[in-house]
Protein backbone atom coordinates (compact mmCIF):
# COMPACT_ATOMS: atom_id res chain seq x y z
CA UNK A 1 -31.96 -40.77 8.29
CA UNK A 2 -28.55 -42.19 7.89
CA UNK A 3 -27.62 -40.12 5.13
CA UNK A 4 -28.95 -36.95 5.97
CA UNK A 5 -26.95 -37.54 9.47
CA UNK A 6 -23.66 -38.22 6.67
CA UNK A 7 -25.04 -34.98 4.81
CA UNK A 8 -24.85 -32.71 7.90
CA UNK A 9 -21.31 -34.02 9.04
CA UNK A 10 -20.25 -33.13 5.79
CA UNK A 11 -21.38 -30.03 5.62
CA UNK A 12 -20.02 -29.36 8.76
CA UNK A 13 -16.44 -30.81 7.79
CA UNK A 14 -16.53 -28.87 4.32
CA UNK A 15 -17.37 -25.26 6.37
CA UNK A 16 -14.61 -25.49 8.71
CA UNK A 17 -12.29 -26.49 5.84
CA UNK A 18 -13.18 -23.12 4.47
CA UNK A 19 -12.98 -21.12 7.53
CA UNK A 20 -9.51 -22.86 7.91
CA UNK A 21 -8.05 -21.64 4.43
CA UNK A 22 -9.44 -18.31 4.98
CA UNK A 23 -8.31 -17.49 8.67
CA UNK A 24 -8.68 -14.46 10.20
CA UNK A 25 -7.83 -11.32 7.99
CA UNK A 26 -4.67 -9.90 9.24
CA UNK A 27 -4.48 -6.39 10.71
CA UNK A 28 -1.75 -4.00 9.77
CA UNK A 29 -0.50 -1.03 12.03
CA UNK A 30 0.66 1.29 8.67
CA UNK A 31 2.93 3.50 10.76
CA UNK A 32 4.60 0.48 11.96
CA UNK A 33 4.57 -1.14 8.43
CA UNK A 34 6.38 1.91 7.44
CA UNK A 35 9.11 2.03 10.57
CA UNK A 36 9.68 -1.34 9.71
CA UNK A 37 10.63 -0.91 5.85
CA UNK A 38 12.69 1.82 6.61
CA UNK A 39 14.64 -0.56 9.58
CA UNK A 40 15.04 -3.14 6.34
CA UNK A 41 16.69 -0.42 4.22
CA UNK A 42 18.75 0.83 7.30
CA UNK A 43 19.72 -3.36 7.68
CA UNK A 44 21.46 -2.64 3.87
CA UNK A 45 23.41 0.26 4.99
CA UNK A 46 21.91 2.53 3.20
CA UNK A 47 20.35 5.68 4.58
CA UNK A 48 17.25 6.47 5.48
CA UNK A 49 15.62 8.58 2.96
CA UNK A 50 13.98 12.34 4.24
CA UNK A 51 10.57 11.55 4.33
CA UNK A 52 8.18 13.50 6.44
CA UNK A 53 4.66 12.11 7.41
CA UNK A 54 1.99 14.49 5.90
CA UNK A 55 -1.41 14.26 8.05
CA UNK A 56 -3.39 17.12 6.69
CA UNK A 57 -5.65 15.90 4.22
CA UNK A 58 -5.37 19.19 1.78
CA UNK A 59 -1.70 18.40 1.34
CA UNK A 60 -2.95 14.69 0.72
CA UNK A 61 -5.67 15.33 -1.64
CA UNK A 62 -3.15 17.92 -3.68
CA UNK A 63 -1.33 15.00 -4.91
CA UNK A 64 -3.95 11.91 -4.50
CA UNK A 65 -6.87 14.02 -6.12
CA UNK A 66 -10.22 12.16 -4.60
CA UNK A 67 -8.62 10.37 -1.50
CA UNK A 68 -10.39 12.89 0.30
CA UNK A 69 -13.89 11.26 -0.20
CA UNK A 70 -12.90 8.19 0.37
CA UNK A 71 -13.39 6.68 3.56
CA UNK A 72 -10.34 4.74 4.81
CA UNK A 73 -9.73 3.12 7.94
CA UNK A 74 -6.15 3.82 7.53
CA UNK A 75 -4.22 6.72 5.74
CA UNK A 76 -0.09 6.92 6.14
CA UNK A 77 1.78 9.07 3.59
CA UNK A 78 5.21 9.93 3.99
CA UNK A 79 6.81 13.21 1.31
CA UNK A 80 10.23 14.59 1.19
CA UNK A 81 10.33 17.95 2.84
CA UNK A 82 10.60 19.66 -1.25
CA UNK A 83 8.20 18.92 -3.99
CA UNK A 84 9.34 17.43 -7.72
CA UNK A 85 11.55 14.29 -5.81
CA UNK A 86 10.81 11.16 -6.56
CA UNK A 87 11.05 9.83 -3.14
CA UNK A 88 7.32 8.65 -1.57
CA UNK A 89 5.40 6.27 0.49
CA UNK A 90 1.27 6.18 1.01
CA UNK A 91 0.23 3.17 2.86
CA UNK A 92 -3.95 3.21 2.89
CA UNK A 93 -6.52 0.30 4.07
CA UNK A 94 -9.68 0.00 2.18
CA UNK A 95 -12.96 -0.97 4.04
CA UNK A 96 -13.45 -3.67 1.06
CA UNK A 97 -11.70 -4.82 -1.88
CA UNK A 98 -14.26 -2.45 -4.23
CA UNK A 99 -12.80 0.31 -2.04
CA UNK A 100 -9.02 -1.32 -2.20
CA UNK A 101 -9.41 -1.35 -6.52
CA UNK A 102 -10.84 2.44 -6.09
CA UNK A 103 -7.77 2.87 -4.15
CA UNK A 104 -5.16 1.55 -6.15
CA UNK A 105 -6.30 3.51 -9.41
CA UNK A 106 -5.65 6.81 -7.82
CA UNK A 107 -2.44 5.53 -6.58
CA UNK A 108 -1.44 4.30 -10.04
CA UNK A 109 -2.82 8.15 -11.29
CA UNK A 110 -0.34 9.32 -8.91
CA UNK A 111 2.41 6.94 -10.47
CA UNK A 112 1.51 7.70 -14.10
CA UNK A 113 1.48 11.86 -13.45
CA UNK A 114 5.21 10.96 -12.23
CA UNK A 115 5.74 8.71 -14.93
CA UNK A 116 4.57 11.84 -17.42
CA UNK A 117 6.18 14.86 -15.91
CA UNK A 118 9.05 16.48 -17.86
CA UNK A 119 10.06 19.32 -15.09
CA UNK A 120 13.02 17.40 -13.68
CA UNK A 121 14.16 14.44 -15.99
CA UNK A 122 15.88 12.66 -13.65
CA UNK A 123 12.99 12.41 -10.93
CA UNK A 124 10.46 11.76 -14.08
CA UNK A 125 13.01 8.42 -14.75
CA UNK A 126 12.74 6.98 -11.19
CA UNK A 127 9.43 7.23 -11.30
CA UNK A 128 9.16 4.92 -14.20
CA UNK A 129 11.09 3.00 -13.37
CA UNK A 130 11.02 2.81 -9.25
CA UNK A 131 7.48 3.55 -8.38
CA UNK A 132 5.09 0.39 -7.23
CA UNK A 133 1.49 0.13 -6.54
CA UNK A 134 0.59 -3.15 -4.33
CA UNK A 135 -2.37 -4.78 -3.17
CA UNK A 136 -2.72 -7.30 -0.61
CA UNK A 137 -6.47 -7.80 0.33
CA UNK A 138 -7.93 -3.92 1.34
CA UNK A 139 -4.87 -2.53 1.94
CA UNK A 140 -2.74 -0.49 -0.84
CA UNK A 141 0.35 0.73 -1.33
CA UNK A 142 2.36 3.07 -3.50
CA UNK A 143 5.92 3.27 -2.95
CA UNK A 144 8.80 5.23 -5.14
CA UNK A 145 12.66 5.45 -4.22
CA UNK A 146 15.97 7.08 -5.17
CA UNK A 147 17.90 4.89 -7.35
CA UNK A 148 19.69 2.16 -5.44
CA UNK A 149 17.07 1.68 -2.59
CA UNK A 150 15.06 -1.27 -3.08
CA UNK A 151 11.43 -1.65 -1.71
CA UNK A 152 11.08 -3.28 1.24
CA UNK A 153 8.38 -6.09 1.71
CA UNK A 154 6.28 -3.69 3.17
CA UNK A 155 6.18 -1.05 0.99
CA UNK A 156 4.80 -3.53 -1.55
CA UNK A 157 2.63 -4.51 0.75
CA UNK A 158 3.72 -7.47 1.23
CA UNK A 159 2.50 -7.83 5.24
């Protein structure tokens, strides 16, 4: 009786160990995320690049071929207002880490079709050598800069 009493209790002691190393998982407003990586490269002095938030999922789907099936329970993607810069931030969250690795493929596609193109050689260099795809638990991000700019915590998702 003793040691099943000892048994329990340490069950008990083990399980809330775990729960204490796992915590609660964090939730992350994207739009703020973003507004709050741009305030960091603002804090440097340099400017804030022309991004534009793109909400229609066409426009989306046109550069991140398949996001469209996917089912997200967050989608932010910020463009510049003309096509073939290198200048480009989608913030997503997964429903589950399968979803998350699904996720950060087609960001990396996005990455590697940048990576590849030969239309404007200077926008085809930053994006080998500025563009980032992140992962921190379900949510993903793929960030890419102008020379000079460096990516903010939370455009490495890095919440």
């Amino acid at each position: 009786m003793k040691r099943k009493i000892l048994s329990i209790i340490a069950a008990a002691v083990m399980a809330l160990a775990l729960t204490a190393c796992g915590g609660a998982a964090k939730q992350v407003d994207l739009k703020e995320a973003y507004r709050q990586g741009m305030e960091t490269i603002l804090a440097t002095g340099m400017e804030e690049p022309i991004m534009l938030e793109v909400t229609d999922i066409d426009h989306i789907s046109a550069f991140y071929t398949g996001i469209e099936k996917m089912e997200l329970k967050q989608l932010v993607v910020y463009m510049p207002p003309v096509d073939g810069f290198a200048c480009e931030v989608a913030m997503a969250e997964a429903k589950n880490a399968e979803d998350a690795a699904a996720l950060a493929k087609l960001f990396q596609k996005r990455v590697d079709i940048g990576k590849e193109s030969n239309m404007y050689p200077e926008t085809t260099k930053m994006w080998q050598s500025n563009a980032k795809v992140s992962v921190n638990g379900n949510y993903v991000v793929m960030a890419v800069l102008p020379d000079g700019y460096e990516l903010p915590d939370q455009f490495l998702a890095k919440f």
